[in-house]
N, C-alpha and C. Protein backbone atom coordinates (compact mmCIF):
# COMPACT_ATOMS: atom_id res chain seq x y z
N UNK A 1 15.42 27.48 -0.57
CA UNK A 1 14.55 26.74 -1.48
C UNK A 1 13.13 27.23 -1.27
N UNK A 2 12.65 27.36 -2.55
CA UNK A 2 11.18 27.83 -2.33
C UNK A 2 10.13 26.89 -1.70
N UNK A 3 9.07 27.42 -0.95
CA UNK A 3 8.28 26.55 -0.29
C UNK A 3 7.28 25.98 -1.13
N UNK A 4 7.40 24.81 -1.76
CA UNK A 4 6.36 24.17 -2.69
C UNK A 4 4.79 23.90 -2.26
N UNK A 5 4.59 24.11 -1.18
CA UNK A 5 3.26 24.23 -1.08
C UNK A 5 2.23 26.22 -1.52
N UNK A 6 3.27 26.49 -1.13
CA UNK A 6 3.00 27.89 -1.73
C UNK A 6 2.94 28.72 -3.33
N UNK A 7 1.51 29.47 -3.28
CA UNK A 7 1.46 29.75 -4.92
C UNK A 7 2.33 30.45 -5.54
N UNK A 8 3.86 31.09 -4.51
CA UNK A 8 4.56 31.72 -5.23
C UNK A 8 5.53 31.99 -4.66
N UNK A 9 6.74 31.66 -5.35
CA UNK A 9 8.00 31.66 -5.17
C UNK A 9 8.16 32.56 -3.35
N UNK A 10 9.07 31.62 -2.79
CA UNK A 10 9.88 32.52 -1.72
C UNK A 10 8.43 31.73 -0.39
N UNK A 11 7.28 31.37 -0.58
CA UNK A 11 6.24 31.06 0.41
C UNK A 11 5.68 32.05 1.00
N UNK A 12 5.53 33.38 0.30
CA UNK A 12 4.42 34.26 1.01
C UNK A 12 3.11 34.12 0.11
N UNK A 13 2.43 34.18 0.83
CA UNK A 13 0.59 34.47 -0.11
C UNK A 13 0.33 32.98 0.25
N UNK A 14 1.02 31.97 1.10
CA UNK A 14 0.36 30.94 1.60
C UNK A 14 -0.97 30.90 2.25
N UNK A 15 -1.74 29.96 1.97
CA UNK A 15 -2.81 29.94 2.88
C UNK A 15 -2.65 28.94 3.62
N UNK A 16 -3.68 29.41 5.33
CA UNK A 16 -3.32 28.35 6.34
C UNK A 16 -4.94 27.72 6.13
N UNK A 17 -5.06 26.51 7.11
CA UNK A 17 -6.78 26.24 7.34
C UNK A 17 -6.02 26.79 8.85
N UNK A 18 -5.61 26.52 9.95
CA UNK A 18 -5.63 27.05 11.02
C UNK A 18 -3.96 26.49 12.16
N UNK A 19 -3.96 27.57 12.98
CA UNK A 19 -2.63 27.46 12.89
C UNK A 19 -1.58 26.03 13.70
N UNK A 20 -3.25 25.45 14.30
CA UNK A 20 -2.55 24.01 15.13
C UNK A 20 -2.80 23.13 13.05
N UNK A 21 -3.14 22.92 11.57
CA UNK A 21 -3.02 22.91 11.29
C UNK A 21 -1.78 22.71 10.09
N UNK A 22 -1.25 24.00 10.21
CA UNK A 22 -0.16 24.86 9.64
C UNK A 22 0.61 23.75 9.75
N UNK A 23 1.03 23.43 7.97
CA UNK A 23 2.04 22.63 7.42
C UNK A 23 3.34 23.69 8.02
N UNK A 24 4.59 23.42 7.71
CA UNK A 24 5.69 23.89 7.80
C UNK A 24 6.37 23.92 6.04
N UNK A 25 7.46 24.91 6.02
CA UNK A 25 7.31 24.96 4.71
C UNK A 25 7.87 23.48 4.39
N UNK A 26 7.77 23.28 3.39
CA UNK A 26 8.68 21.69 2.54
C UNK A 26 9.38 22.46 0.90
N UNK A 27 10.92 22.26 1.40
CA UNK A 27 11.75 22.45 0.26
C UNK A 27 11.43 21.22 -0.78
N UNK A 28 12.29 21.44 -2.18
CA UNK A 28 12.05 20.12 -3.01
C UNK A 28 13.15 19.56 -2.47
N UNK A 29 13.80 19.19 -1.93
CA UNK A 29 14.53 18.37 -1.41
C UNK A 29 14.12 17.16 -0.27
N UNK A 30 13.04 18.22 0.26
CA UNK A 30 12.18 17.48 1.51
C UNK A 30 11.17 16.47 0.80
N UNK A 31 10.62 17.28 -0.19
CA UNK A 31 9.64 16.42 -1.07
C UNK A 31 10.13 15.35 -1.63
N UNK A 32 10.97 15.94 -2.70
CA UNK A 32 12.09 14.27 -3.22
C UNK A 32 12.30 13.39 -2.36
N UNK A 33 12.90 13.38 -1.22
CA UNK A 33 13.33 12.42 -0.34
C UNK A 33 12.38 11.58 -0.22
N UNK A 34 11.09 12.04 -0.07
CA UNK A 34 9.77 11.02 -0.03
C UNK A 34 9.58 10.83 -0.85
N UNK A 35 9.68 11.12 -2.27
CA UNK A 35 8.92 10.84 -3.55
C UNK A 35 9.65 9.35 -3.87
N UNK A 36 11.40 10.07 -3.48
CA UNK A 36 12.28 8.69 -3.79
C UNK A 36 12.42 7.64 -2.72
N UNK A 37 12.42 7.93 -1.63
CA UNK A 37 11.68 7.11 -1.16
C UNK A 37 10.91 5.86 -1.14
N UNK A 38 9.57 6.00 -1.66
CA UNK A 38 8.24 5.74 -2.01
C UNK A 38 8.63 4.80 -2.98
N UNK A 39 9.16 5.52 -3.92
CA UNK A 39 9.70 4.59 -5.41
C UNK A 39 10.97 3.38 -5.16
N UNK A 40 11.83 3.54 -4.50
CA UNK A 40 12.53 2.84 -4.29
C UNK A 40 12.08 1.78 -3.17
N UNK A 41 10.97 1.42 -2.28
CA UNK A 41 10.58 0.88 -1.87
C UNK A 41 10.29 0.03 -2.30
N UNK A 42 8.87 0.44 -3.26
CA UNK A 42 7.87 -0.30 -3.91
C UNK A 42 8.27 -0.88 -5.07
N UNK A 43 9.66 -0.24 -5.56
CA UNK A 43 10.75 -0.55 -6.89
C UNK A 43 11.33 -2.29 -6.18
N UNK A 44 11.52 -1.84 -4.94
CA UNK A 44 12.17 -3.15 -4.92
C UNK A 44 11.54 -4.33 -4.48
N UNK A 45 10.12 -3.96 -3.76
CA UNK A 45 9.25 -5.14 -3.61
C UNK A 45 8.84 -5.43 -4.89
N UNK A 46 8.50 -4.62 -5.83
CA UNK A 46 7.75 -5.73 -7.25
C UNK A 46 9.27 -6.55 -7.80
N UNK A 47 10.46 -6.56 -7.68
CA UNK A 47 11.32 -6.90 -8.07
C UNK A 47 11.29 -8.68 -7.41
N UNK A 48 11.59 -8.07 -5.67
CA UNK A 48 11.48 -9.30 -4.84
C UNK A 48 10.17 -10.37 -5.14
N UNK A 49 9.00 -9.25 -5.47
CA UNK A 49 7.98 -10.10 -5.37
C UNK A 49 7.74 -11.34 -6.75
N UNK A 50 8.36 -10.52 -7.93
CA UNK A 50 8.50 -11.36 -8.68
C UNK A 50 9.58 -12.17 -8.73
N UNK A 51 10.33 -12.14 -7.93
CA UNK A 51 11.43 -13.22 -7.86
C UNK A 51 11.42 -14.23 -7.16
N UNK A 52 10.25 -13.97 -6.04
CA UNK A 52 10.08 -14.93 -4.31
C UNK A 52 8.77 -15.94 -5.19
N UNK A 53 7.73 -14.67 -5.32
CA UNK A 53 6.22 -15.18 -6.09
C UNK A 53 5.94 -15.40 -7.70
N UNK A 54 6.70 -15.04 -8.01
CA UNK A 54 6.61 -14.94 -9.66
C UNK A 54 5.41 -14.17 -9.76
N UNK A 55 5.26 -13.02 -9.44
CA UNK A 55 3.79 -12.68 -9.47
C UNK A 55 4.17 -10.80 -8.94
N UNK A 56 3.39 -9.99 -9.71
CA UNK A 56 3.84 -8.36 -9.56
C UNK A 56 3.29 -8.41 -8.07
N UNK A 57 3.44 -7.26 -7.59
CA UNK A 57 3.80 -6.69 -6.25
C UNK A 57 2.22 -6.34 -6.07
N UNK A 58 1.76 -5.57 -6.96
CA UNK A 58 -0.11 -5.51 -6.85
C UNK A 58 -0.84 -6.35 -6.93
N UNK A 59 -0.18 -7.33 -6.90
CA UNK A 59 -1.24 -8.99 -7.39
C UNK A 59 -1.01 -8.94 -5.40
N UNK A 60 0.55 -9.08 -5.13
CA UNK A 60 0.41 -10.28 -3.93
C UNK A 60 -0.14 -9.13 -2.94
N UNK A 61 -0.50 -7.76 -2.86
CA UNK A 61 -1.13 -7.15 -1.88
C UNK A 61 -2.40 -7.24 -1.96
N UNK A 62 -3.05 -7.94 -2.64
CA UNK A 62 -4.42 -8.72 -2.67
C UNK A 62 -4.48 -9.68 -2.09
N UNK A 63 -3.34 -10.61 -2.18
CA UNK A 63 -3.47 -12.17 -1.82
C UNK A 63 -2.77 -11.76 -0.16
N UNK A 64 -2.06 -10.70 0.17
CA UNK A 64 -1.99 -10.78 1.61
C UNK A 64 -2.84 -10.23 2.40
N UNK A 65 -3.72 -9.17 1.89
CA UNK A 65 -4.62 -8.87 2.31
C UNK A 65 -5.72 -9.81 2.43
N UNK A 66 -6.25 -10.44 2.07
CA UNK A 66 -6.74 -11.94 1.73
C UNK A 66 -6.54 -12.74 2.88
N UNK A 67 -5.09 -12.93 3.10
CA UNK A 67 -4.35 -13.67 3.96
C UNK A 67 -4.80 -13.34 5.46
N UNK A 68 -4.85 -11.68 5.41
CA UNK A 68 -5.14 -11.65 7.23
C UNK A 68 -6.87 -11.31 7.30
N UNK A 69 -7.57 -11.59 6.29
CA UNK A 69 -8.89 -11.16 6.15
C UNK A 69 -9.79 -12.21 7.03
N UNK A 70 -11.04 -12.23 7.73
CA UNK A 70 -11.60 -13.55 7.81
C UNK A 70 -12.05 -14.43 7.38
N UNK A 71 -12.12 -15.97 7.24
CA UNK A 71 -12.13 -16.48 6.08
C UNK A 71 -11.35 -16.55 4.89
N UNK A 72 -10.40 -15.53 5.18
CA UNK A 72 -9.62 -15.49 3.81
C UNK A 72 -10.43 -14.83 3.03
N UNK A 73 -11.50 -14.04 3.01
CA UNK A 73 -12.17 -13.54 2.28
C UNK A 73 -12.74 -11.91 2.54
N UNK A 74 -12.69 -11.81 1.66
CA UNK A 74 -12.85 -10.11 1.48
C UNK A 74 -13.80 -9.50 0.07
N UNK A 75 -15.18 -8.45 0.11
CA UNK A 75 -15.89 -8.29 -0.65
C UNK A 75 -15.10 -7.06 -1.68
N UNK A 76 -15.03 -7.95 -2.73
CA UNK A 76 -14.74 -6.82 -3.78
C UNK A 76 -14.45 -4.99 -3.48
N UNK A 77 -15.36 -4.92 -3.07
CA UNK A 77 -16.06 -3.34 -2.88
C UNK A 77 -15.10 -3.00 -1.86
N UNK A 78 -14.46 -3.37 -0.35
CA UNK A 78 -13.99 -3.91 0.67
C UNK A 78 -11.98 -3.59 0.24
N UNK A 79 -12.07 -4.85 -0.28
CA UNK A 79 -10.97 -5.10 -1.16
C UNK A 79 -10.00 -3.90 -1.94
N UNK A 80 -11.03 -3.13 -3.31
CA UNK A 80 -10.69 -1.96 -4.31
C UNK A 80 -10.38 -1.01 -2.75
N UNK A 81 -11.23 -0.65 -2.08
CA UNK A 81 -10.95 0.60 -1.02
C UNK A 81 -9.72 0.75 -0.35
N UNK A 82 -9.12 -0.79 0.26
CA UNK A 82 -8.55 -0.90 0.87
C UNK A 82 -7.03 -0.88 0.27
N UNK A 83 -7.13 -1.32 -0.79
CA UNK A 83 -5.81 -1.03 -2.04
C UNK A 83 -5.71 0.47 -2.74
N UNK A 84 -7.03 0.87 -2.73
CA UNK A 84 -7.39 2.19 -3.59
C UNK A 84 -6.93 2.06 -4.92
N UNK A 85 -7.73 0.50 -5.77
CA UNK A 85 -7.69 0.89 -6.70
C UNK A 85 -8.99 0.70 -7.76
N UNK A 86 -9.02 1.06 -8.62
CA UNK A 86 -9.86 1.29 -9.57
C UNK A 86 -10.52 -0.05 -9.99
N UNK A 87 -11.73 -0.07 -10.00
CA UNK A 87 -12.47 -1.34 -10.14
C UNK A 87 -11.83 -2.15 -11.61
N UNK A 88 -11.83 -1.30 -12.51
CA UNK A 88 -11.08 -1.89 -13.75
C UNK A 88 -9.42 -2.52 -13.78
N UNK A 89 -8.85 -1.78 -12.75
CA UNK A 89 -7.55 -2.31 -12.13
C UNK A 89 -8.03 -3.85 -11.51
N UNK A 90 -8.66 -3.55 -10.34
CA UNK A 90 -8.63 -4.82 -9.36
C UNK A 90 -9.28 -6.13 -10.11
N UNK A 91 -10.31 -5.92 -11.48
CA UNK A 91 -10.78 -6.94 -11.83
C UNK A 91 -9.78 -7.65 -12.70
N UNK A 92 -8.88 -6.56 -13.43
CA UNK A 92 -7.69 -7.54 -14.23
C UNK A 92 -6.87 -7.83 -13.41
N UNK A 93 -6.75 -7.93 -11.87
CA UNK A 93 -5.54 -8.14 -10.87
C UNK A 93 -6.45 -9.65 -10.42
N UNK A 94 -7.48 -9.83 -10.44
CA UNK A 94 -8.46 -10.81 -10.09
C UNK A 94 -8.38 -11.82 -11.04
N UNK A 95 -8.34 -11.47 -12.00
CA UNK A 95 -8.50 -12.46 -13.22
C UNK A 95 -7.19 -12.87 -13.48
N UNK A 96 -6.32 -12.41 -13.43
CA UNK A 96 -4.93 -13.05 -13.50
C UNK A 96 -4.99 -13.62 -12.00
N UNK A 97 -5.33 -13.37 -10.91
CA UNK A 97 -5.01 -14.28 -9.61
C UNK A 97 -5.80 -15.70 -9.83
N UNK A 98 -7.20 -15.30 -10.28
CA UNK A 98 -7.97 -16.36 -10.51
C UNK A 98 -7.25 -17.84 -11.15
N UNK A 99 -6.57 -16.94 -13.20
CA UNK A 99 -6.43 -17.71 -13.31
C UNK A 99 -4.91 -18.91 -12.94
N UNK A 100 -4.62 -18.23 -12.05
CA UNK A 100 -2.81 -18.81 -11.56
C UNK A 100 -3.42 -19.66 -10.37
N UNK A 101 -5.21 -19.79 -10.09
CA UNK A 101 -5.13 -20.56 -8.80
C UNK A 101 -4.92 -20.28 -7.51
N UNK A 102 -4.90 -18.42 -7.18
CA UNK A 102 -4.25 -17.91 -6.16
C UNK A 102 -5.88 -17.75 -5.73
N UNK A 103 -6.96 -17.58 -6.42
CA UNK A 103 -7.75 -17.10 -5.38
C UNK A 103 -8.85 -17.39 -6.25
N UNK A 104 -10.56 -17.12 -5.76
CA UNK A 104 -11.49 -17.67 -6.48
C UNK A 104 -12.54 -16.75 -6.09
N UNK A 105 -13.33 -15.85 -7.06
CA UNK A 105 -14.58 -15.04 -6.84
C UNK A 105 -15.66 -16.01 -6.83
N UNK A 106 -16.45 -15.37 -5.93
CA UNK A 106 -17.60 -16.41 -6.08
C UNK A 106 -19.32 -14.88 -5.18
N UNK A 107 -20.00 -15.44 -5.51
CA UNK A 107 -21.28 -14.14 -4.90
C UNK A 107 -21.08 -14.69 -3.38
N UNK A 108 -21.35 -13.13 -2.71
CA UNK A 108 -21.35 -13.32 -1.38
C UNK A 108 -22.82 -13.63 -0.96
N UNK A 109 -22.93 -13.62 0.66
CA UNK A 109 -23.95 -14.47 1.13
C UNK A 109 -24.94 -13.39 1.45
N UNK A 110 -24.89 -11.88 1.17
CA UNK A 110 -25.87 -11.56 0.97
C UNK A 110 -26.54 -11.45 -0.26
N UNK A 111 -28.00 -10.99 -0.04
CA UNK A 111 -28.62 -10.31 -1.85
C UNK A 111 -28.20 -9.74 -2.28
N UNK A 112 -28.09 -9.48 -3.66
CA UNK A 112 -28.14 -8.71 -4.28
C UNK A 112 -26.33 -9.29 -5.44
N UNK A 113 -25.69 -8.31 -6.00
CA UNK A 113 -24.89 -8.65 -7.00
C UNK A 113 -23.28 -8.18 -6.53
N UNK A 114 -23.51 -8.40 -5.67
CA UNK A 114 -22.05 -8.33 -4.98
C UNK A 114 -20.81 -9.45 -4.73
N UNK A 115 -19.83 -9.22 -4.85
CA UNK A 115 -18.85 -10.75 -5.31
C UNK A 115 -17.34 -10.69 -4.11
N UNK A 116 -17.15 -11.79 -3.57
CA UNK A 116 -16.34 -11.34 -2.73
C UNK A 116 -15.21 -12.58 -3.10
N UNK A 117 -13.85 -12.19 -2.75
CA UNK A 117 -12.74 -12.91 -3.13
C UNK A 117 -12.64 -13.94 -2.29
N UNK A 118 -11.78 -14.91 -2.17
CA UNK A 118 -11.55 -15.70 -1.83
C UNK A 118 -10.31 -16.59 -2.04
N UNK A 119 -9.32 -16.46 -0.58
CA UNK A 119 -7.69 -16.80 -1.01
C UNK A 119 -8.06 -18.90 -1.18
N UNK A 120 -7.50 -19.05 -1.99
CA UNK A 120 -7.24 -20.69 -2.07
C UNK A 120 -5.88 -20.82 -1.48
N UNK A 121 -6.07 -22.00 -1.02
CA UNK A 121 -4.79 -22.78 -0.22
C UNK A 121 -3.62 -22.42 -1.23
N UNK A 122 -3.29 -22.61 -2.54
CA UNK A 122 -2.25 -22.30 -3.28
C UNK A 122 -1.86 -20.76 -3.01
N UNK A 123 -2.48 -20.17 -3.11
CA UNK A 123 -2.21 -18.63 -3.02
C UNK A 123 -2.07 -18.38 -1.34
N UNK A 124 -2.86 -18.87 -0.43
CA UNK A 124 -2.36 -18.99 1.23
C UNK A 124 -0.66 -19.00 1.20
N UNK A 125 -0.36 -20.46 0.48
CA UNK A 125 1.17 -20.60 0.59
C UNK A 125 2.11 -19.77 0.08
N UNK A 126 1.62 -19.37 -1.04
CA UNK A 126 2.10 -18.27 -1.83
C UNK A 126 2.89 -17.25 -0.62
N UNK A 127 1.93 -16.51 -0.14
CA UNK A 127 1.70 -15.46 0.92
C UNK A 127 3.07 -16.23 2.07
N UNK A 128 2.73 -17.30 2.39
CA UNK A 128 3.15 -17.58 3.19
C UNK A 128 4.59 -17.97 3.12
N UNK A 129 5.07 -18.28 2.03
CA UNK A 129 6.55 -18.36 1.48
C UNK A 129 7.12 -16.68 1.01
N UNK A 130 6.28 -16.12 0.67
CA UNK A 130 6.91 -14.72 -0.01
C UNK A 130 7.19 -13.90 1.37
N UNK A 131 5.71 -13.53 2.26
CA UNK A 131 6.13 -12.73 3.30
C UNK A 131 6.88 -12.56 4.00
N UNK A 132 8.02 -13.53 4.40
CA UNK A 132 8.99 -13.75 5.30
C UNK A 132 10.02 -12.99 4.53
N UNK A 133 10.29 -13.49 3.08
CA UNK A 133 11.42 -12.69 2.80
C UNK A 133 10.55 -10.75 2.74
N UNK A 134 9.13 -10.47 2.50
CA UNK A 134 9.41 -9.12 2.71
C UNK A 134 9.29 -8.46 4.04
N UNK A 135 9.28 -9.51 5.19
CA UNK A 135 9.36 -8.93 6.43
C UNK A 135 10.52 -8.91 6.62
N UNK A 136 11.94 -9.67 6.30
CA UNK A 136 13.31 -9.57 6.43
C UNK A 136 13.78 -8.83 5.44
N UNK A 137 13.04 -8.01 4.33
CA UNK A 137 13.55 -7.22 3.52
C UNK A 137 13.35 -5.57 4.39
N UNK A 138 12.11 -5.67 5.27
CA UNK A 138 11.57 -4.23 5.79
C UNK A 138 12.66 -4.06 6.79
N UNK A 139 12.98 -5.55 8.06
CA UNK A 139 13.76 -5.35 9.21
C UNK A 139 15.40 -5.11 8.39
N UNK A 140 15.65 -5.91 7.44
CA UNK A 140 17.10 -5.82 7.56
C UNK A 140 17.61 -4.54 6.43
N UNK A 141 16.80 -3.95 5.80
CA UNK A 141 17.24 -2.82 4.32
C UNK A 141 16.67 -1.58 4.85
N UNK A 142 15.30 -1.80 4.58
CA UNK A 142 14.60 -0.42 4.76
C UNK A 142 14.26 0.19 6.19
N UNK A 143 14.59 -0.70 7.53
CA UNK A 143 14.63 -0.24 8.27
C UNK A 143 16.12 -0.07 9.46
N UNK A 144 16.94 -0.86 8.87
CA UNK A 144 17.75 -1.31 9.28
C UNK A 144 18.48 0.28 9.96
N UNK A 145 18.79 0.56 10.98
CA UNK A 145 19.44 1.33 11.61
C UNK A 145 18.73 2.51 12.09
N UNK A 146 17.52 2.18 11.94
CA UNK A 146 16.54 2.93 12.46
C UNK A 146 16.31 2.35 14.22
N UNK A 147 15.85 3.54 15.61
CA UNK A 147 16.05 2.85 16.61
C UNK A 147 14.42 2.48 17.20
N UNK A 148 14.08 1.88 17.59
CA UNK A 148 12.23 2.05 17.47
C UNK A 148 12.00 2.89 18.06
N UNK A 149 12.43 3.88 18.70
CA UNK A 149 11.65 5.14 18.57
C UNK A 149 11.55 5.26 17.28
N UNK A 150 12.33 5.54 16.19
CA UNK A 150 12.37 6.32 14.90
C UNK A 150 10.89 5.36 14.45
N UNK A 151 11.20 4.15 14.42
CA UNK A 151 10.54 3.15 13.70
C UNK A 151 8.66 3.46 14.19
N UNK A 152 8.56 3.82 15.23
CA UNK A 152 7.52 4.40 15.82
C UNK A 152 7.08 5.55 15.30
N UNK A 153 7.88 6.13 15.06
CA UNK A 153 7.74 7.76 15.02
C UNK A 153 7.42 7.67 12.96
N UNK A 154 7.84 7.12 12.48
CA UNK A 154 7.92 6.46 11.31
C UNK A 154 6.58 6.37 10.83
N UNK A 155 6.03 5.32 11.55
CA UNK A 155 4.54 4.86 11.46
C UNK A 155 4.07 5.85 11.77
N UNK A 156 3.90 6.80 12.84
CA UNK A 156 3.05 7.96 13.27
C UNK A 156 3.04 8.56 12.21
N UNK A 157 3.93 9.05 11.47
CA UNK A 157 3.98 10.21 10.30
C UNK A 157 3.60 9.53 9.07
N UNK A 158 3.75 8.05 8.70
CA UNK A 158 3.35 7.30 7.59
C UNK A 158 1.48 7.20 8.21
N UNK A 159 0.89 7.07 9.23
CA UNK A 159 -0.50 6.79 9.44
C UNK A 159 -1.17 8.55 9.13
N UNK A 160 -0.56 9.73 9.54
CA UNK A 160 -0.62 10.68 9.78
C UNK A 160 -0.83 11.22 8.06
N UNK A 161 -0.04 10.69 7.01
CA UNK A 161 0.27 11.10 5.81
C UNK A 161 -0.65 10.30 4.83
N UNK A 162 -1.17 8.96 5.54
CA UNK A 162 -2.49 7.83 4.38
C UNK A 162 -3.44 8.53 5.22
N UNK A 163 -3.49 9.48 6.24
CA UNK A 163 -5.42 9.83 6.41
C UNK A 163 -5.34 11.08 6.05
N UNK A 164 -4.10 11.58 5.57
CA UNK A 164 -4.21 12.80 4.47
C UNK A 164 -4.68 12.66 2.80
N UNK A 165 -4.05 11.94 2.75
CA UNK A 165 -4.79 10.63 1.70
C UNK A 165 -5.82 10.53 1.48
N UNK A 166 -6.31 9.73 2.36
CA UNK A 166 -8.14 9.47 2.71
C UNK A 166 -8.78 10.71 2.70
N UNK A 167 -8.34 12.10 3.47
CA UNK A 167 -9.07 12.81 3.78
C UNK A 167 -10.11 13.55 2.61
């Protein structure tokens, strides 16, 4: 299988940045596995989430983020980064939380025009009834027969792959 990071068939004419660096090649098979992966994950939390929360899967990663924030509160600006999404995204994810009662914008306590969220007790519980079933959805489906080494090793390469992300 050809090496998909490479500009041409077979993976010669690759470029390195340096050789502690140096990806290894990745077949599409290697790639798929993560792509499907990824999708089938997140396929089945918006499913659960609307079935546990009545509420999409990008709404309640606001309201749990929220949840372990201090105060329950988190500044807009704070918030979009930490989801990575688009200010025009997070304000229609806001305004539908707003208006279901899950959470409440209000100006933060410094100057200037900055607005920070705020989980309400309804949306606390929310969080707090839904998460259990997706922490027994991670231990008993998606991780299930994995040994914690793997489960370790898991996270290393999932933390290793979001600051590739970031980078």
């Amino acid at each position: 299988m050809a090496d998909l990071a490479s500009p041409r068939p077979g993976g010669k004419g690759r470029t390195r940045r340096s050789a502690e660096a140096a990806t290894p090649p990745v077949t599409r098979e290697d790639w798929q596995s993560l792509v499907i992966l990824a999708h089938l994950v997140e396929a089945e939390l918006e499913r659960k989430t609307q079935l546990d929360g009545g509420i999409p899967h990008s709404h309640f990663k606001i309201l749990a983020l929220l949840a372990g924030a201090d105060r329950h509160t988190m500044g807009l600006s704070k918030l979009s980064g930490a989801l990575r999404f688009h200010k025009s995204r997070l304000s229609h994810a806001l305004r539908a939380l707003e208006t279901a009662g899950l959470l409440r914008r209000e100006d933060t306590p410094e100057k200037g025009r900055a607005y920070q969220a705020v989980l309400t007790p309804r949306g606390l519980d929310l969080v707090d009834r839904v998460l259990p079933a997706q922490d027994a959805f991670a231990r008993d489906t998606v991780l299930a027969g994995l040994t914690w080494t793997e489960i370790r090793q898991l996270r290393t390469v999932a933390e290793k792959i979001i600051a590739n992300l970031d980078g």
